[in-house]
Protein backbone atom coordinates (compact mmCIF):
# COMPACT_ATOMS: atom_id res chain seq x y z
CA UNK A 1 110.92 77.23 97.07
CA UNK A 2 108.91 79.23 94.67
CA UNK A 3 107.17 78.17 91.68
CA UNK A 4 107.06 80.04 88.65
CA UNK A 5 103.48 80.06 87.18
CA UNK A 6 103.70 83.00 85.26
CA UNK A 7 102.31 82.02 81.65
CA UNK A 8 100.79 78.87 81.93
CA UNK A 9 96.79 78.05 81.47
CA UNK A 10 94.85 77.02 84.40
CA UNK A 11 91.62 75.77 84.14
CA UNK A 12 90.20 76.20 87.33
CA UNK A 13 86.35 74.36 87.41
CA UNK A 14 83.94 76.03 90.35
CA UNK A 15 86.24 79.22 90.19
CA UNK A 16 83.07 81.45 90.76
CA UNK A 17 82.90 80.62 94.27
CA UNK A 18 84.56 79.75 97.92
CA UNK A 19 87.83 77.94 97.29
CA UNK A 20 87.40 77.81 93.49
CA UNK A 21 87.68 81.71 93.43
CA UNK A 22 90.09 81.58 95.96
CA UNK A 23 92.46 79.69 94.15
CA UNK A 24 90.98 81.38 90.41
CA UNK A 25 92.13 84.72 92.09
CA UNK A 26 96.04 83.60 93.62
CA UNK A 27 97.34 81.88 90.22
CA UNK A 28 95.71 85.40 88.08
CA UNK A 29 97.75 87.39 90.55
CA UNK A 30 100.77 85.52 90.15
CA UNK A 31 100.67 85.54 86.50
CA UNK A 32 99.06 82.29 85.37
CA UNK A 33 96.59 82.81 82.40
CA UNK A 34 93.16 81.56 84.19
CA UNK A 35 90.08 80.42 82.40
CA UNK A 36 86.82 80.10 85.23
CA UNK A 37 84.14 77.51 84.24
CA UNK A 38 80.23 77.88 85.37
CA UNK A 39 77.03 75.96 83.82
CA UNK A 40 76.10 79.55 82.76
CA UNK A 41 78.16 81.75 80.73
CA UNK A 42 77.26 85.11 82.57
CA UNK A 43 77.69 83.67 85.88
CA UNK A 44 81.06 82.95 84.47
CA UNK A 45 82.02 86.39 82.72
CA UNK A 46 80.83 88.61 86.13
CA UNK A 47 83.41 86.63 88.78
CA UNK A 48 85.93 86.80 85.57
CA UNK A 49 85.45 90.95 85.23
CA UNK A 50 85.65 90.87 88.91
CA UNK A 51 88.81 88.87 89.48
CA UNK A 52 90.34 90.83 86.15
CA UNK A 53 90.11 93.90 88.19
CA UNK A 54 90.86 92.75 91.46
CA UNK A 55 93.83 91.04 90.68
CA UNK A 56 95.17 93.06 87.22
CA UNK A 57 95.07 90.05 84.94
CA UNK A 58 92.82 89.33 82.42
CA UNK A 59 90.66 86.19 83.79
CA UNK A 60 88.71 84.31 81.07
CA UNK A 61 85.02 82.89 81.53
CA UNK A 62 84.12 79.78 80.14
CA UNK A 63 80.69 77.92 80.08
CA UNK A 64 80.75 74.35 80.98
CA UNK A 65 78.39 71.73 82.83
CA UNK A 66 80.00 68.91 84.70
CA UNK A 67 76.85 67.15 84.65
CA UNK A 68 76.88 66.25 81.18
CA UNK A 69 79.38 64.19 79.48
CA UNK A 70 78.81 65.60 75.60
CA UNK A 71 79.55 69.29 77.29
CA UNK A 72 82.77 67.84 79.09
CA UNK A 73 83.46 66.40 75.99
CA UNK A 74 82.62 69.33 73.73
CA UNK A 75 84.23 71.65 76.18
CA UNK A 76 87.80 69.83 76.12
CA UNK A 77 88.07 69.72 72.21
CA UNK A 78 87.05 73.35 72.10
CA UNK A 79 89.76 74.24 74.67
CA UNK A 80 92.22 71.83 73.61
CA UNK A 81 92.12 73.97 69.96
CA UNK A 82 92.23 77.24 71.19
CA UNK A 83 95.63 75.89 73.54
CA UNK A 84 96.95 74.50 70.32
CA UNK A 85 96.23 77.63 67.62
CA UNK A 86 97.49 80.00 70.75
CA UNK A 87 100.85 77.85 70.58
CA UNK A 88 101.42 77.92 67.08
């Protein structure tokens, strides 16, 4: 059975490193749209360029800290407008 991935937004939290990236890099390269998180935005954009040219699809960066509740919460209105405007 295959599943067909190709267009839909992951969120993938930890995707700059081991499994995180692992799994960041497989759903880019079968066609998901994939936004990484990391406490620090640069962090963030240099395993994003990296996947984006490893696996041909544009991988988007994203700064968020899991240790604090108003940047969880900040993080998933931000996100949660930018999924609704790119749907409209």
């Amino acid at each position: 059975m295959t599943w067909n991935i190709n267009g839909k937004h992951v969120l993938v939290t930890g995707g700059t490193s081991g499994i995180g990236r692992a799994t960041a890099a497989q759903l880019a390269s079968r066609g998901a749209r994939v936004t990484i998180t990391s406490r620090t935005l640069s962090t963030a954009q240099n395993i994003a360029d990296e996947l984006t040219t490893a696996t041909g699809t544009q991988v988007e960066p994203a700064k968020l800290d899991l240790a604090s509740l108003d940047a969880m919460r900040t993080f998933a209105w931000d996100i949660s407008a930018e999924l609704v405007a790119s749907t409209a």
